[in-house]
C-alpha atoms as a PDB file:
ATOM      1  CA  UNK A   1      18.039  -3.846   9.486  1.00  0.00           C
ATOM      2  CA  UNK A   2      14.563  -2.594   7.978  1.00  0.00           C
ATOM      3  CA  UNK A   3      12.909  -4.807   5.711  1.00  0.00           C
ATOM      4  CA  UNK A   4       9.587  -4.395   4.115  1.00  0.00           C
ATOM      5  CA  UNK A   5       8.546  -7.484   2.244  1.00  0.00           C
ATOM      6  CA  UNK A   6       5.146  -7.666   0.520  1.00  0.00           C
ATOM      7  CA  UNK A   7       3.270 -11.057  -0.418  1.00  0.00           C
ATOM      8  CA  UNK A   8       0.043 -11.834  -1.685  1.00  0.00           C
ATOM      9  CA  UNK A   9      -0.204 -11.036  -5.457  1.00  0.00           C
ATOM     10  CA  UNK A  10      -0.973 -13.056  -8.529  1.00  0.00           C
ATOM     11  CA  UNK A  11      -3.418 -14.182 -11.394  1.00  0.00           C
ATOM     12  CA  UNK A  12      -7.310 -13.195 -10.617  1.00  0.00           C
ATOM     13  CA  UNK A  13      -9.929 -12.583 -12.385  1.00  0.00           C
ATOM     14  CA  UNK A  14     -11.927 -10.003 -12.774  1.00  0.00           C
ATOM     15  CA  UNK A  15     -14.327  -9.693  -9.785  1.00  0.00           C
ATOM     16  CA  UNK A  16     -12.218 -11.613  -7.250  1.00  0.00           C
ATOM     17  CA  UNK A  17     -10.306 -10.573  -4.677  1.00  0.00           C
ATOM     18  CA  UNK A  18      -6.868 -10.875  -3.254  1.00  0.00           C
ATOM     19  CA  UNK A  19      -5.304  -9.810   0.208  1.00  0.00           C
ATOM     20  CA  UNK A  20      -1.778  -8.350  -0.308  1.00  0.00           C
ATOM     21  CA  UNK A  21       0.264  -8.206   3.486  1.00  0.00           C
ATOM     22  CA  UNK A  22       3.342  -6.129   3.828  1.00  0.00           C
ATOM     23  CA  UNK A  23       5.377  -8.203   6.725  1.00  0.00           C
ATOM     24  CA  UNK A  24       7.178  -5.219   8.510  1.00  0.00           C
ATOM     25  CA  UNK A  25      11.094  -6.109  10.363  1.00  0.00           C
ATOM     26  CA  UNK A  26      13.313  -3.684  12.179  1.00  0.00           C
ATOM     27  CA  UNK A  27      10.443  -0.809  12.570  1.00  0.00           C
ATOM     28  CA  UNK A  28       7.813   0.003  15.002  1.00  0.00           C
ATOM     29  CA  UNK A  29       4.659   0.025  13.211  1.00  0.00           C
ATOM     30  CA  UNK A  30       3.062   3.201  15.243  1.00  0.00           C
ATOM     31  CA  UNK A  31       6.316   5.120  14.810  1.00  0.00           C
ATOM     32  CA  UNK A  32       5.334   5.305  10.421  1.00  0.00           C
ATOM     33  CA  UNK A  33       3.015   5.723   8.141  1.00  0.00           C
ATOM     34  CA  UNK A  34       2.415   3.095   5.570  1.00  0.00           C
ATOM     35  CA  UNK A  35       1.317   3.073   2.377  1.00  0.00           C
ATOM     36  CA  UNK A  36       0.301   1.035  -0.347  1.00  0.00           C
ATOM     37  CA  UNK A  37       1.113   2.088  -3.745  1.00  0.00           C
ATOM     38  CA  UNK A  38       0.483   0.689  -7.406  1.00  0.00           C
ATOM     39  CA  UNK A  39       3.052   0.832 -10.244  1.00  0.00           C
ATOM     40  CA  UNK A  40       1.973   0.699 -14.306  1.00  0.00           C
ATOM     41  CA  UNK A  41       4.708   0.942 -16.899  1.00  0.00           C
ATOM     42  CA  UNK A  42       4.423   4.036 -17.882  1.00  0.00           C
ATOM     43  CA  UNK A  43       2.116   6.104 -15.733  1.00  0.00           C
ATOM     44  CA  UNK A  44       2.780   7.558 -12.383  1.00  0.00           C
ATOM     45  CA  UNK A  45       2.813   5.729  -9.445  1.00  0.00           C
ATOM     46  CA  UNK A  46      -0.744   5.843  -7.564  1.00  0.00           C
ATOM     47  CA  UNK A  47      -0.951   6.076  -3.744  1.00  0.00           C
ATOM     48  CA  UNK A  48      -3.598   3.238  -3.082  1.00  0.00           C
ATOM     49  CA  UNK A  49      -4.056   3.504   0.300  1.00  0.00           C
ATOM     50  CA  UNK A  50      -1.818   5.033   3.215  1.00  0.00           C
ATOM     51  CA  UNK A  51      -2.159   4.543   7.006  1.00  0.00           C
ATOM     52  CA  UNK A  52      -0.925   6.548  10.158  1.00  0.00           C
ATOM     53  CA  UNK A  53      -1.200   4.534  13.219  1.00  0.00           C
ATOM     54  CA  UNK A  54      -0.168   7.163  15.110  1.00  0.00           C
ATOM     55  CA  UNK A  55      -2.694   9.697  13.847  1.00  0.00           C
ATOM     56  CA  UNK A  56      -5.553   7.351  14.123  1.00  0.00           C
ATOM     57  CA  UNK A  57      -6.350   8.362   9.987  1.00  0.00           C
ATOM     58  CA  UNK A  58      -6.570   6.156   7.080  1.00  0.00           C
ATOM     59  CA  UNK A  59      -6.429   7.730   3.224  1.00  0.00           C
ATOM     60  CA  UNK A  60      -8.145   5.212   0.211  1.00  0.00           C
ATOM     61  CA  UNK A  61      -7.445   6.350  -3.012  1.00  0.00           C
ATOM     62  CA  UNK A  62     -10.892   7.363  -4.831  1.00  0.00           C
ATOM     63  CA  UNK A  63     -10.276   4.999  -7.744  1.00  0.00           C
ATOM     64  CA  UNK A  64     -10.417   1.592  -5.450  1.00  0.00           C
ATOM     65  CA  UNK A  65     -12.991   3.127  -2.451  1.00  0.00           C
ATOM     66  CA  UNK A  66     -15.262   0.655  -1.518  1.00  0.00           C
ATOM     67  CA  UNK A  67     -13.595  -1.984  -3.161  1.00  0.00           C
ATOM     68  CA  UNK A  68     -10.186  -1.348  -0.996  1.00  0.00           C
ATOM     69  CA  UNK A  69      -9.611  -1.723   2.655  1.00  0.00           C
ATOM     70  CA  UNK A  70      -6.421  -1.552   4.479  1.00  0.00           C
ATOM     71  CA  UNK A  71      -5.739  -3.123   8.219  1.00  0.00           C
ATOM     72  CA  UNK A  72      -2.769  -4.025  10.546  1.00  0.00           C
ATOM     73  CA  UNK A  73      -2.264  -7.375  11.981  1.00  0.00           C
ATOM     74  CA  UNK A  74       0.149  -6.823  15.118  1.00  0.00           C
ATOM     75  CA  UNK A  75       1.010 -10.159  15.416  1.00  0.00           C
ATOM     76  CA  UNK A  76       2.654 -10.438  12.722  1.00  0.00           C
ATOM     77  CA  UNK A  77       3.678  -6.684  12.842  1.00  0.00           C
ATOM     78  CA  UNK A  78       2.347  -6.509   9.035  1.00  0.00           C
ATOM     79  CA  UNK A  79       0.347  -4.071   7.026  1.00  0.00           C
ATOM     80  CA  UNK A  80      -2.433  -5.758   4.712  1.00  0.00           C
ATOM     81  CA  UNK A  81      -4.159  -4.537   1.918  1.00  0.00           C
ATOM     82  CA  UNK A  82      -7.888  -6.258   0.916  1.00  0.00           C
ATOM     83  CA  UNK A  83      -8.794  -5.652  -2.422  1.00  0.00           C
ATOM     84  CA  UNK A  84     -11.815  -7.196  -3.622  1.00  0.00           C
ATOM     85  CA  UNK A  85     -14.392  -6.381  -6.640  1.00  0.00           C
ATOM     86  CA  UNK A  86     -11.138  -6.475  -8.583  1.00  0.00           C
ATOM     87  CA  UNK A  87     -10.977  -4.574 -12.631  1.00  0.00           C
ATOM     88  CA  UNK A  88      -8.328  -5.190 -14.710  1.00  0.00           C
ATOM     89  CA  UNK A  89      -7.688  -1.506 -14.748  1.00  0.00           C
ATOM     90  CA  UNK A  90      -6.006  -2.340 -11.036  1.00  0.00           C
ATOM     91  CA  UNK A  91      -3.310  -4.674 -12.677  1.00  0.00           C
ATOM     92  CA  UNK A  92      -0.062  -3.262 -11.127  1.00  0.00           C
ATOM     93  CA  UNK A  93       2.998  -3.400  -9.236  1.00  0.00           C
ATOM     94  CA  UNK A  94       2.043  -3.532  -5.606  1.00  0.00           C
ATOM     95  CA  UNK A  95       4.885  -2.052  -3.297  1.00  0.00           C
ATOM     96  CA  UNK A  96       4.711  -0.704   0.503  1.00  0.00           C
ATOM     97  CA  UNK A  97       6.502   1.986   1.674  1.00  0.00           C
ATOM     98  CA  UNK A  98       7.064   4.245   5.362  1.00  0.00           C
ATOM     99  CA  UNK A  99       8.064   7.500   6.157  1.00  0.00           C
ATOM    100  CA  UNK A 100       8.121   8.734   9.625  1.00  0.00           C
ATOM    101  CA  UNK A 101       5.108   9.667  11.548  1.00  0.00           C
ATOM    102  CA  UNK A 102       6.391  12.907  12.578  1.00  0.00           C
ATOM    103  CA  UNK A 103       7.104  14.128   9.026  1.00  0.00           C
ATOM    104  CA  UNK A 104       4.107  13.020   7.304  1.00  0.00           C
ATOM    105  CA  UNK A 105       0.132  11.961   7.418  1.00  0.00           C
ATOM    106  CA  UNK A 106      -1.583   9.504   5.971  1.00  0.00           C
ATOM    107  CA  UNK A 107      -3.321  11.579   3.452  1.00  0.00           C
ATOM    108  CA  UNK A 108       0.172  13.879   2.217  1.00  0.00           C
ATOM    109  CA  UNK A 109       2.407  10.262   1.543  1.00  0.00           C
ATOM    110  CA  UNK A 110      -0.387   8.929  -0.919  1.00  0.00           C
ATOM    111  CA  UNK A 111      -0.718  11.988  -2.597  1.00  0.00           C
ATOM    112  CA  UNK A 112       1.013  15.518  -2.524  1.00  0.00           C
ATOM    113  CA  UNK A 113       4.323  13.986  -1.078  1.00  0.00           C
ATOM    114  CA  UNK A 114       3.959  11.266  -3.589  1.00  0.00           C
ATOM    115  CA  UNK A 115       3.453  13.858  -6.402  1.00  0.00           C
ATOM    116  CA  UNK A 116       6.313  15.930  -5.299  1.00  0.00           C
ATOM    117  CA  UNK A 117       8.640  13.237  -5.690  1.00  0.00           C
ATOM    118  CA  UNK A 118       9.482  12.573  -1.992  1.00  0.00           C
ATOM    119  CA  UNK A 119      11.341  10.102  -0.964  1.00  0.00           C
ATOM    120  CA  UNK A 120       9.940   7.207   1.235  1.00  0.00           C
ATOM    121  CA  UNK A 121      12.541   5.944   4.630  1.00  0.00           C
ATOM    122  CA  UNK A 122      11.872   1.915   3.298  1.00  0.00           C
ATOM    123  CA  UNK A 123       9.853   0.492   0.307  1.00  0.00           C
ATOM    124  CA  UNK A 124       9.344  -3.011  -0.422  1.00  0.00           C
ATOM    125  CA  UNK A 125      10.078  -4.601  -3.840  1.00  0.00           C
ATOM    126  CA  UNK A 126       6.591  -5.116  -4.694  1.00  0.00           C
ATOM    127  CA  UNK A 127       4.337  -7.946  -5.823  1.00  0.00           C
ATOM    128  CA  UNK A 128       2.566  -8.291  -9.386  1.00  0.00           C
ATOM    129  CA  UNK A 129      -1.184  -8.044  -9.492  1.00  0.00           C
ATOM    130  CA  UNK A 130      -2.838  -9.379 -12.857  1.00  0.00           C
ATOM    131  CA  UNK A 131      -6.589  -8.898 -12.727  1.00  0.00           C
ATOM    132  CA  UNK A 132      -8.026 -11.134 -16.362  1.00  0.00           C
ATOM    133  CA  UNK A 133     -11.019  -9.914 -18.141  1.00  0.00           C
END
């Protein structure tokens, strides 16, 4: 059975930084892309960050580069997401989701496929970020 389950989130303020980790069970990591994404009641969901293993390529939204970074940890066969410099204006829902190497890049999952509507293989349930003023 595939899980995805994403820890990490909470209170900060603004400035700080938090390290979101999505633990990955039932999947090999180099087989999928993975992607972070960022959920705000009512606007569309934002592709933060996605990451092809297999394809050696890493996409960072424009909106969080610099402040962003996303890494694997094997070990643990997780998926982390380092956000520091944090605004309040990246208060969200943060899930993780994976689609199949061979039917997707880093780049297309965070942002045409994510436009289009496209279906992810797993997502997590997310974890709340609150960045304070």
């Amino acid at each position: 059975q595939v899980q995805l389950v994403e820890s990490g989130g909470g209170l900060v303020q603004a400035g700080g930084s938090l390290r979101l980790s999505c633990t990955v069970s039932g999947l090999i990591l180099d087989r999928y892309v993975i992607g972070w994404f960022r959920q705000v009641p009512g606007k569309e969901d934002e592709g933060v960050s996605c990451m092809g293993l297999n394809e050696g390529r890493t996409y960072i939204a424009g909106s969080v580069k610099g402040r962003f970074t996303v890494g694997t940890d094997k070990d643990k066969n997780s998926v982390y997401l380092q956000m520091n410099s944090l605004k309040p204006e990246d208060t969200g829902v943060y899930y993780c989701a994976a689609r199949r190497y061979d039917i997707t890049t880093a780049q297309a999952m965070c942002t045409t496929e994510l436009a289009a509507g496209y279906e992810f293989d797993y997502r997590g349930q997310g974890t709340q970020v609150t960045v304070s003023s």
